[in-house]
Protein backbone atom coordinates (compact mmCIF):
# COMPACT_ATOMS: atom_id res chain seq x y z
CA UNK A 1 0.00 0.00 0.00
CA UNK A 2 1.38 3.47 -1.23
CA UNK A 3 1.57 6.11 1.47
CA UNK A 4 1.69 9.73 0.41
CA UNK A 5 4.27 11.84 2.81
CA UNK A 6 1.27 13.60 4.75
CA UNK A 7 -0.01 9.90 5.68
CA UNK A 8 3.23 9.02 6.52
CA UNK A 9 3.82 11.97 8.60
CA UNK A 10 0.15 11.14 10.07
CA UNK A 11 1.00 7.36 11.01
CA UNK A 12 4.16 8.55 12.79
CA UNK A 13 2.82 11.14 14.63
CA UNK A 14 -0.06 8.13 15.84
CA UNK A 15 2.53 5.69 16.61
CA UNK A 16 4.61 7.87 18.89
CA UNK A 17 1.95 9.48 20.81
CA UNK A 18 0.64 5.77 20.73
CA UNK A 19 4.24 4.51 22.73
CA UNK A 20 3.97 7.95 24.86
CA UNK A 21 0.39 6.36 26.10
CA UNK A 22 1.88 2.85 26.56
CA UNK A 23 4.40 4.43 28.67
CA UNK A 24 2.22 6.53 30.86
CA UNK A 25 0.12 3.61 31.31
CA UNK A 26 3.48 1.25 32.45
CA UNK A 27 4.68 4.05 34.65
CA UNK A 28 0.83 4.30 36.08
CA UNK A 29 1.06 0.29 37.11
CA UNK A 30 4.11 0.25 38.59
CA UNK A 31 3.87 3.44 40.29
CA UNK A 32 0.25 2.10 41.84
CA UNK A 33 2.23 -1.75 42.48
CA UNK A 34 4.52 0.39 44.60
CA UNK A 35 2.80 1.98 46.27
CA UNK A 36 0.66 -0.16 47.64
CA UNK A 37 3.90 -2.29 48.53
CA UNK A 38 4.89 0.33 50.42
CA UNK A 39 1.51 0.44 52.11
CA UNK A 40 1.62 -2.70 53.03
CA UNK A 41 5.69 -2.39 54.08
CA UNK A 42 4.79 0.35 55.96
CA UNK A 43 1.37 -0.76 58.23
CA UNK A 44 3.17 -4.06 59.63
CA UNK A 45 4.89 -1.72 61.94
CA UNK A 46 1.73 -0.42 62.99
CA UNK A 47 0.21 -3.83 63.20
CA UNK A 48 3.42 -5.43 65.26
CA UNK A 49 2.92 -2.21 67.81
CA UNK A 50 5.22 0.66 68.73
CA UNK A 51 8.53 -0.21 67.28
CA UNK A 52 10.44 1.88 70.34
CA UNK A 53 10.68 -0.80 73.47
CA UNK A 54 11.57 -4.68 71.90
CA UNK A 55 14.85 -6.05 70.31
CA UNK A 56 12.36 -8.13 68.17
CA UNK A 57 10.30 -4.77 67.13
CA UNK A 58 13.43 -3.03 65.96
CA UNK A 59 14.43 -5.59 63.71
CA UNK A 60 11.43 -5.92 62.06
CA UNK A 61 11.40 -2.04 61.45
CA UNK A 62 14.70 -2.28 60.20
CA UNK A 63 13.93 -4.75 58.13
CA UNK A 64 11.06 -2.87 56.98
CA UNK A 65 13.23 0.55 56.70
CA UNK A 66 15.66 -1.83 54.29
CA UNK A 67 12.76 -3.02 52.00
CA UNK A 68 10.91 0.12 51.91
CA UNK A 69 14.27 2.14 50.36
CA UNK A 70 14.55 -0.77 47.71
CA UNK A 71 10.61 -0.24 46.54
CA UNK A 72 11.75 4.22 46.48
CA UNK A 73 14.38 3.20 44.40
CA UNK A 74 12.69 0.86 42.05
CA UNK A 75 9.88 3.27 41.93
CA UNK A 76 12.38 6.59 41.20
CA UNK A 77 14.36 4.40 38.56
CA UNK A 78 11.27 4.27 36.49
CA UNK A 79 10.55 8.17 37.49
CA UNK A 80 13.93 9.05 35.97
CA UNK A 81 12.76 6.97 32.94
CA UNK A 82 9.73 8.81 32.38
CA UNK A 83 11.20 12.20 33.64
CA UNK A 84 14.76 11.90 33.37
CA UNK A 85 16.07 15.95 33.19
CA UNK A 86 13.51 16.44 36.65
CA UNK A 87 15.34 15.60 39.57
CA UNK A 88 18.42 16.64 38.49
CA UNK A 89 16.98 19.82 37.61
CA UNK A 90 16.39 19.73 41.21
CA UNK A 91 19.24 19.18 42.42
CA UNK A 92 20.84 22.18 40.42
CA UNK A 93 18.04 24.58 41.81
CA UNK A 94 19.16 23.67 45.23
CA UNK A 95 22.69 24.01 44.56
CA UNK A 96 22.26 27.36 42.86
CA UNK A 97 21.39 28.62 46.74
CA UNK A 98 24.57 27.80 48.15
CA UNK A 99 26.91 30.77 48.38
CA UNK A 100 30.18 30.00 46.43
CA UNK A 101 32.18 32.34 48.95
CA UNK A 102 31.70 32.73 52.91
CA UNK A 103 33.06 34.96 55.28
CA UNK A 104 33.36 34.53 59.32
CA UNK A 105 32.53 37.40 60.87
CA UNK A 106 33.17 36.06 64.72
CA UNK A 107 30.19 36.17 67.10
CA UNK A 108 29.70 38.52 69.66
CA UNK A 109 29.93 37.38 73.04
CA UNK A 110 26.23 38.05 74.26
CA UNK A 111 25.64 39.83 78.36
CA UNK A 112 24.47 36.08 79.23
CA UNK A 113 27.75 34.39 78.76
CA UNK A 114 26.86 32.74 75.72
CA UNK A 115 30.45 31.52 74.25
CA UNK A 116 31.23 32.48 70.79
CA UNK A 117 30.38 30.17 67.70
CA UNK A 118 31.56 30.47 63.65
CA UNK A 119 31.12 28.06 61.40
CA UNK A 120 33.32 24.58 61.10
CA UNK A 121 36.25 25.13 58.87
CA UNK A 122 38.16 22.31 56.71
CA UNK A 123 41.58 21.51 57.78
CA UNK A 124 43.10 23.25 55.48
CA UNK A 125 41.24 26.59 57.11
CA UNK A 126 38.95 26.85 54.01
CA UNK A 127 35.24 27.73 54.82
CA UNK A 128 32.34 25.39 54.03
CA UNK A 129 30.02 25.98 51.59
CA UNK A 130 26.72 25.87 53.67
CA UNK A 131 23.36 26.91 53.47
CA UNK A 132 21.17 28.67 56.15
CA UNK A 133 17.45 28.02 57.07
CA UNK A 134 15.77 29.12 59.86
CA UNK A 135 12.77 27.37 61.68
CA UNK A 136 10.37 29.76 62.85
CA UNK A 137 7.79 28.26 65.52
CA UNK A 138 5.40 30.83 66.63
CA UNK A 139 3.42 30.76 69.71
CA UNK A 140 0.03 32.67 68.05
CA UNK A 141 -2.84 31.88 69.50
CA UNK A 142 -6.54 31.45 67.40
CA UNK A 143 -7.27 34.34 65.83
CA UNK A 144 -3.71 36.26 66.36
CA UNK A 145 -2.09 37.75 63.27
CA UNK A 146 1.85 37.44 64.89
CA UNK A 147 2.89 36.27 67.86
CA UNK A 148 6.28 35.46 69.05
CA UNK A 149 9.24 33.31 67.92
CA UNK A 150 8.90 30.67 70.56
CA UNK A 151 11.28 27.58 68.94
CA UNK A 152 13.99 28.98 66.86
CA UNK A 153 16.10 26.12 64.91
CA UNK A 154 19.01 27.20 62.44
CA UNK A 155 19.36 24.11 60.05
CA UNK A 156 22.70 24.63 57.80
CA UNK A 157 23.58 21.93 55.58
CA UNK A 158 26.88 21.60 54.47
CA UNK A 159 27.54 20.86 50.93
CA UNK A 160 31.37 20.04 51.01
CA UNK A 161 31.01 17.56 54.09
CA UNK A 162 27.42 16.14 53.36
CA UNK A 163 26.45 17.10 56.61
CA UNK A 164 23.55 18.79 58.64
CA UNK A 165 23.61 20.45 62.10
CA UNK A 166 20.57 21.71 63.54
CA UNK A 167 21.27 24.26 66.10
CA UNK A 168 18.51 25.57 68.75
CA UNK A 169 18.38 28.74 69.80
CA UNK A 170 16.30 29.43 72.88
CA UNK A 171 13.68 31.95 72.78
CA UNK A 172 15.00 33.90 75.63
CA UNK A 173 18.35 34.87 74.39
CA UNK A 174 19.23 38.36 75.21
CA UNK A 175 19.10 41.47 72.19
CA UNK A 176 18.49 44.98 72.82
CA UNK A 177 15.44 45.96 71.95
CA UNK A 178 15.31 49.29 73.33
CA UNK A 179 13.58 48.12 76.39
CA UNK A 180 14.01 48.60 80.07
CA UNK A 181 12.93 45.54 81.19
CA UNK A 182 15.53 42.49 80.93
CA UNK A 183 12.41 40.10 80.06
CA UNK A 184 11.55 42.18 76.73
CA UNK A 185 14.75 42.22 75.23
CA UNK A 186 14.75 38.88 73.95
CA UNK A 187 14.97 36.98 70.86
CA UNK A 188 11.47 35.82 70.73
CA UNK A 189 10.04 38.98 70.67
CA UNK A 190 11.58 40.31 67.36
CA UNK A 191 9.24 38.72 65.03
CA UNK A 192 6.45 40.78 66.38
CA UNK A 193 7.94 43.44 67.39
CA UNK A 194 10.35 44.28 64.46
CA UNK A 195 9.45 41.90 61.82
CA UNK A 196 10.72 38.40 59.79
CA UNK A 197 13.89 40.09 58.40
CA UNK A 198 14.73 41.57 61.64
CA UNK A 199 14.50 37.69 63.04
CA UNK A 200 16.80 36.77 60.62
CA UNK A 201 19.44 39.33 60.92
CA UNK A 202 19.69 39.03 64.56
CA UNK A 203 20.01 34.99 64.16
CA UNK A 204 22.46 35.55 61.67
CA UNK A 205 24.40 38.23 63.88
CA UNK A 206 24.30 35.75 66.60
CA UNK A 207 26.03 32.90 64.60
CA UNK A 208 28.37 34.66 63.08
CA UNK A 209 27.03 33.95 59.62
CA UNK A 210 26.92 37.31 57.33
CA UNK A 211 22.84 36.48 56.47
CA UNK A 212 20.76 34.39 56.84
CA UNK A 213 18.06 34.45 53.83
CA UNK A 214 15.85 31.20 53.91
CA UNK A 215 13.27 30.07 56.49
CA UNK A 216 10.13 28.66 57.43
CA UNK A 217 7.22 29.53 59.62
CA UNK A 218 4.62 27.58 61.36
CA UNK A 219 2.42 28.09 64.13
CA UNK A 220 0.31 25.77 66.55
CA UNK A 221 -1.80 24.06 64.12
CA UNK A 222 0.43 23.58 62.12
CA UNK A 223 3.28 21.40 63.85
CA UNK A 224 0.57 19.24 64.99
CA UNK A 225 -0.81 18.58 61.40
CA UNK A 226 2.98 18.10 60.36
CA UNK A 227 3.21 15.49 63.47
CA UNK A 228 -0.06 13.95 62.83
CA UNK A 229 1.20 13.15 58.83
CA UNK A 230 4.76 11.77 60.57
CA UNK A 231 2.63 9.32 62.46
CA UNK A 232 2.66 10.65 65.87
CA UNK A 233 -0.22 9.37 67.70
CA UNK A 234 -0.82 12.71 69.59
CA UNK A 235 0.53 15.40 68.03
CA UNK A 236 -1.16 17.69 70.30
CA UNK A 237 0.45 16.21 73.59
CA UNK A 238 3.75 15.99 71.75
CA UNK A 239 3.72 19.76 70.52
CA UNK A 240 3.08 20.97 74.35
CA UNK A 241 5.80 18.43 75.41
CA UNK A 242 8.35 19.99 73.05
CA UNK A 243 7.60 23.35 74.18
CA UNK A 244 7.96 22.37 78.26
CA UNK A 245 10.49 23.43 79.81
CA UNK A 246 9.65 22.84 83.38
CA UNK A 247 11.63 19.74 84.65
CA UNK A 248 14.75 20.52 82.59
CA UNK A 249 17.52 21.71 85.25
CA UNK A 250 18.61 24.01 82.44
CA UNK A 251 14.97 25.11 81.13
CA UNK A 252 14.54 26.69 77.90
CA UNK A 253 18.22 25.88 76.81
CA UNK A 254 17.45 21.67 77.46
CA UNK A 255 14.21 22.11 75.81
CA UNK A 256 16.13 24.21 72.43
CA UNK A 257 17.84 21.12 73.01
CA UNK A 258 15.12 18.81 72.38
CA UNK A 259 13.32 20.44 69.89
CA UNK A 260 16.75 20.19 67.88
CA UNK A 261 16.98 16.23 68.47
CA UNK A 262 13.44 15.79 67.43
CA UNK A 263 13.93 17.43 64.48
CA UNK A 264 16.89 15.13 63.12
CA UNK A 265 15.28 12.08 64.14
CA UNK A 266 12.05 13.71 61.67
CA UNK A 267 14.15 14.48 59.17
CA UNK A 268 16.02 10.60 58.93
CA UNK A 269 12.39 9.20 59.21
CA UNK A 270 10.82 10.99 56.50
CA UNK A 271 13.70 11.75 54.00
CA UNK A 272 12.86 8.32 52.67
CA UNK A 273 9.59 9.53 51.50
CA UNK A 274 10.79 12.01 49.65
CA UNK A 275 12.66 10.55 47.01
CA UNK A 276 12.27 11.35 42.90
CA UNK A 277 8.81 9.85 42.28
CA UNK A 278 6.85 10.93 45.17
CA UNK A 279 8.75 13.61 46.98
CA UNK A 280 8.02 16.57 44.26
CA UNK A 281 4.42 15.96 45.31
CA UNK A 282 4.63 15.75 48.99
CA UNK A 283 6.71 19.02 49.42
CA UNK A 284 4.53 21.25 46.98
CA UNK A 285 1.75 20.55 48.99
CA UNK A 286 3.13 20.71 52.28
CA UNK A 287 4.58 24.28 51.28
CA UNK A 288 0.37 24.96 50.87
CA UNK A 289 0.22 24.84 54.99
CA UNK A 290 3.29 26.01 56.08
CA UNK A 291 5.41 29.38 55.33
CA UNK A 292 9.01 29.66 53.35
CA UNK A 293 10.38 31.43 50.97
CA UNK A 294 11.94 28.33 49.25
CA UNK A 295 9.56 27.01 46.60
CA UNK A 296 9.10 23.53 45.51
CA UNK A 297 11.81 22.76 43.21
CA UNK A 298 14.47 23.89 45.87
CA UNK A 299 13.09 21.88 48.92
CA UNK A 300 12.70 18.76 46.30
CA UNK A 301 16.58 19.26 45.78
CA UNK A 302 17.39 19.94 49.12
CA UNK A 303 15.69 16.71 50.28
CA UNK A 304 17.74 14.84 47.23
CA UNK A 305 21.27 16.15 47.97
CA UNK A 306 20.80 15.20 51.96
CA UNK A 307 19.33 11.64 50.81
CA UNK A 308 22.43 11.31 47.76
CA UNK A 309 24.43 12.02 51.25
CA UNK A 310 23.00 9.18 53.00
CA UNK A 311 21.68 11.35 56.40
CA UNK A 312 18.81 8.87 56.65
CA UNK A 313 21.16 5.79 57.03
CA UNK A 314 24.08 7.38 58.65
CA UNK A 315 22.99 9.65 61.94
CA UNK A 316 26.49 10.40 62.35
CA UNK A 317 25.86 13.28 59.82
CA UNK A 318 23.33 15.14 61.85
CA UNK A 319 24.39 17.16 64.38
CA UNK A 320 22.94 18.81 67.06
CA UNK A 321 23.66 21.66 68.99
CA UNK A 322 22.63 25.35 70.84
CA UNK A 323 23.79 28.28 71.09
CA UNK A 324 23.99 28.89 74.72
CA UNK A 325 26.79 28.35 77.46
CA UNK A 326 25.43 25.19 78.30
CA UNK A 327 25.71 23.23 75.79
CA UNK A 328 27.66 20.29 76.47
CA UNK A 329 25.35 19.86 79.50
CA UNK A 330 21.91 19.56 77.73
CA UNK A 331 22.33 16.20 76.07
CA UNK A 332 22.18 14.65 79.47
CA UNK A 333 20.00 17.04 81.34
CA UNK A 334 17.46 16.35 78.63
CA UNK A 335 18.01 12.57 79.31
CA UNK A 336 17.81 12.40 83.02
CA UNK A 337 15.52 15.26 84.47
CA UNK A 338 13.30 16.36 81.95
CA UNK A 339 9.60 15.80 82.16
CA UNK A 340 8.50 12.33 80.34
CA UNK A 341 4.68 11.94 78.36
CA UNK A 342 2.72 10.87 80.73
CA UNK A 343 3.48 14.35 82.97
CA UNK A 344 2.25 16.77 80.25
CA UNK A 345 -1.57 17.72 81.23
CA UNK A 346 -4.58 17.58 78.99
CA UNK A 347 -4.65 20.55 77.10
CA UNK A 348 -6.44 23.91 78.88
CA UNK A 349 -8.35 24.96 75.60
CA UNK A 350 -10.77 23.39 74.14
CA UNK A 351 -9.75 24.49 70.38
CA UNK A 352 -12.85 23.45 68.79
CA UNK A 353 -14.71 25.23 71.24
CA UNK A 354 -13.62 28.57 70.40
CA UNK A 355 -13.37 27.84 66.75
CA UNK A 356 -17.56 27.16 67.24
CA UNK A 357 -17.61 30.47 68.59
CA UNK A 358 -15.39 32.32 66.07
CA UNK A 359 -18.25 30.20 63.08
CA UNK A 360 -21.49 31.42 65.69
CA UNK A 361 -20.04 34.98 65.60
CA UNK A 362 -19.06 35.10 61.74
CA UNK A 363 -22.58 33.30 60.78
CA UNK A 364 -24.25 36.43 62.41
CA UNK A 365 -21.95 38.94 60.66
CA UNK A 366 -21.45 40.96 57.67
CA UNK A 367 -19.64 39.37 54.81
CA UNK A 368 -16.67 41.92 55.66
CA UNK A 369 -16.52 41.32 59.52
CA UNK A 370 -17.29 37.42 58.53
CA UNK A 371 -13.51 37.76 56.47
CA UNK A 372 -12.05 40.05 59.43
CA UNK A 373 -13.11 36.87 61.71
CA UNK A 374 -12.14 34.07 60.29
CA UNK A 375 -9.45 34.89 57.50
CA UNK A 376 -6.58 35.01 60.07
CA UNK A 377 -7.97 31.63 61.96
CA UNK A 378 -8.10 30.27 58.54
CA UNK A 379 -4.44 30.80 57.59
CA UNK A 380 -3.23 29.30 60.65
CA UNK A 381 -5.16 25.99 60.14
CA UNK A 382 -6.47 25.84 63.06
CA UNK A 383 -9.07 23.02 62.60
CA UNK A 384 -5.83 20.61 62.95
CA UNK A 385 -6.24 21.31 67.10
CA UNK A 386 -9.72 19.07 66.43
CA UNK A 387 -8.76 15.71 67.65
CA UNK A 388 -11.49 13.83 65.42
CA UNK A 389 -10.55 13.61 62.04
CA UNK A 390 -14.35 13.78 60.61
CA UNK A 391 -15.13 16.31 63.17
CA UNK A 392 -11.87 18.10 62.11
CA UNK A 393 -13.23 18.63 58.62
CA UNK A 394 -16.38 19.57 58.73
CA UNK A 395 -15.27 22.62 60.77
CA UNK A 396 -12.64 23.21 57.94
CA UNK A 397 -15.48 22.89 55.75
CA UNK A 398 -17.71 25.21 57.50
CA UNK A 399 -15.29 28.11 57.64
CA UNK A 400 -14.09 28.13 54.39
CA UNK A 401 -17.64 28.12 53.23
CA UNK A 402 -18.46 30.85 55.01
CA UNK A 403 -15.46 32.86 53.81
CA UNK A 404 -15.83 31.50 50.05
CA UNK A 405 -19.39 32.69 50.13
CA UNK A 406 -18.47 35.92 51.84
CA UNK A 407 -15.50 36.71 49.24
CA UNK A 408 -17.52 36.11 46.04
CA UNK A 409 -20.03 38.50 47.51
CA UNK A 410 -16.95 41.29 48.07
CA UNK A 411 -15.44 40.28 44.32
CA UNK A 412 -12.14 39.18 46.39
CA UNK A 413 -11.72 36.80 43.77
CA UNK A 414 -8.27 35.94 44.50
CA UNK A 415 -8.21 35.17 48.00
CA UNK A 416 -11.34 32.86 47.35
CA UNK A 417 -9.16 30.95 45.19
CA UNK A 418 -6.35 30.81 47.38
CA UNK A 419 -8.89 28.67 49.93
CA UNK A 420 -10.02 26.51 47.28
CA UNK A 421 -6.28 25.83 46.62
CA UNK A 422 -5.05 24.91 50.21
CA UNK A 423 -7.92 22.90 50.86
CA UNK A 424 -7.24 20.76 47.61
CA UNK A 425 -3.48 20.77 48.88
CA UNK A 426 -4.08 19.86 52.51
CA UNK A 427 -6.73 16.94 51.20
CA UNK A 428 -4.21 15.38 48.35
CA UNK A 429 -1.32 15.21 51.50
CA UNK A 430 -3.26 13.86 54.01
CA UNK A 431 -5.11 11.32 51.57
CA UNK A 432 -1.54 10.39 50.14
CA UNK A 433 0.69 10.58 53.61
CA UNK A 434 -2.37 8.78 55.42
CA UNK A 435 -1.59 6.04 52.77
CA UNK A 436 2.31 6.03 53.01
CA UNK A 437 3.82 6.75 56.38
CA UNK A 438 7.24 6.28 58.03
CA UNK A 439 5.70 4.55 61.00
CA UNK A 440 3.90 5.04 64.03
CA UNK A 441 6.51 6.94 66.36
CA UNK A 442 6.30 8.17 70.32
CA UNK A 443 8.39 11.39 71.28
CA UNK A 444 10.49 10.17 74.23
CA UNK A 445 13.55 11.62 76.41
CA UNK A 446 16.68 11.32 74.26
């Protein structure tokens, strides 16, 4: 059969959109084969119990650990088949951040006695090329627009060594702030006082770093949503018991201390997740809850270089430290005095509660003092403080009807969109990280 060159252009253009489909559909299978391996990897330590306390636990989760990475990286192998420029496109977006030059401008020596600190040099007394992000945990209550800096962790990774130290800084560290009263001149109260980039030059003074230019802000609601998707059983216990200080011979300082050791046992747990094939997903919607200035592309790198350096196998890499005088001391103060789970009270507010009142009061209100109400309450999430998961979204639901309904009405097109958009993000996370978790886990004494 004669083909003229138009049919022939036709039948090619069929065939390869034809193999394009084919492949789709192959990647499609295997992605949904491994996943629900890793679903079914990932509940038997859920169904063996909390694998903290046995020999015979830990072995099974480390067996588990083992055949979960081989499933990533059969599942990212195919990834990098289908998208093979992605991840390393990635990788150069995070590398792009990392200054190619660093100077050491020494620490001050702060009125508490708080020794100085620059960062690690190479033996040969070349500087490291690292890069700076701040943790900003806020301690706003329902309904506040900015409330203070209450946990304050510098994470610097360290692209010459492959390594990551978390350093906390506790909240009470003294800076002038123009105040006569010792308890106002603190570090915590710069973010509402003077502002974000305030916070960070003050951190970055502190340090001895020259700037400090990425972070990341969450509040309340959020830690516990970000602990609830980790697996913790009861992220709202856990939040108030990494925020105690009472117990802790050293106080604030042991607790900076804790918060910091948390953290890198979070981040070897759930770098694993993030790998080529699911971790783009995962981060761009987390970054719909919480607050950075990083977008997607760099996190997804940043979570590729510190899994190329193997920081979820080898927790050598991770270190952990604070800036204060007492920081060789913390390590076993937070091991031997500090207050243990079953000490932390019930919590005092009833969240859902006044997030009933803040929907009675909006319900009854114009559609401007209905946005005034419950735009701020909104942003902060703060239906994750509902214990009940059903419960938990229907009062989602509620209040960002009433606000949809009340910003159509006020042509605030945009900001109704932006509610349609986290809700969509917040429901694809939870549906996917309630499917694939790192485990169930129980925040104990280190």
């Amino acid at each position: 059969m004669m083909y003229s060159t138009y049919d022939r252009h036709r039948k090619f253009l069929l065939t390869r959109m034809r193999a394009k489909r084919l492949r789709r559909q192959a990647a499609a299978t295997v992605l949904i084969a491994g996943t629900g391996i890793l679903v079914c990897l990932l509940l038997l330590p859920m169904l063996i119990g909390d694998p903290a306390y046995t020999t015979a636990q830990e072995t099974a989760n480390a067996l588990v650990s083992r055949a979960f990475r081989g499933t990533t990286e059969l599942v990212d192998e195919l990834y990098r088949s289908v998208q093979p420029a992605a991840s390393e496109h990635a990788r150069n977006e995070a590398l792009a951040l990392f200054p190619h030059h660093r100077s050491h401008a020494r620490a001050q020596i702060l009125s508490a006695g708080i020794r100085e600190w620059v960062w690690p040099r190479t033996e040969d007394g070349a500087s490291h090329r690292a890069l700076d992000v701040l943790l900003i945990g806020t301690d706003n209550r329902i309904g506040e627009r900015r409330g203070r800096a209450d946990a304050l962790q510098l994470i610097s990774i360290d692209i010459d060594t492959r390594s990551l130290t978390i350093m906390g800084i506790p909240r009470g560290t003294p800076t002038d702030l123009g105040y006569d009263s010792a308890a106002w001149n603190i570090l915590a109260n710069v973010l509402p006082l003077r502002g974000r980039e305030a916070l960070l030059r003050r951190v970055a003074h502190l340090t001895g770093r020259d700037s400090i230019r990425y972070w990341m802000e969450f509040g309340f609601s959020d830690a516990m949503g970000v602990l609830e998707i980790l697996g913790y059983r009861d992220p709202d216990r856990d939040v108030r018991m990494l925020r105690r200080r009472e117990g802790y011979r050293y106080g604030d300082h042991t607790r900076s201390y804790v918060q910091a050791s948390f953290i890198g046992n979070s981040l070897r747990r759930v770098l694993p997740l993030l790998g080529e094939a699911m971790g783009e997903l995962v981060i761009s919607q987390g970054l719909q809850i919480v607050k950075s200035n990083l977008n997607i592309e760099q996190c997804h790198g940043l979570a590729l270089l510190l899994r190329d350096a193997g920081v979820a196998e080898r927790p050598e890499l991770i270190h952990v430290r604070v800036l204060s005088p007492y920081d060789r001391h913390l390590a076993r103060d937070a091991r031997g005095a500090g207050p243990i789970r079953s000490q932390i009270p019930a919590a005092r507010v009833n969240a859902e509660r006044r997030i009933a009142l803040l929907l009675a009061r909006a319900a009854r209100a114009t559609e401007g003092d209905a946005v005034q109400l419950l735009w701020t309450p909104f942003q902060q999430h703060v239906w994750l403080q509902v214990p009940d998961q059903r419960r938990r979204r229907t009062v989602r639901d509620e209040m960002a009807g009433r606000l949809i309904t009340a910003l159509s009405v006020l042509g605030r097109t945009e900001e109704r969109d932006s509610i349609l958009r986290m809700m969509q993000a917040e429901d694809a996370l939870y549906s996917m990280m309630g499917k694939v978790r790192p485990g169930v886990a129980t925040i104990v004494r280190p």
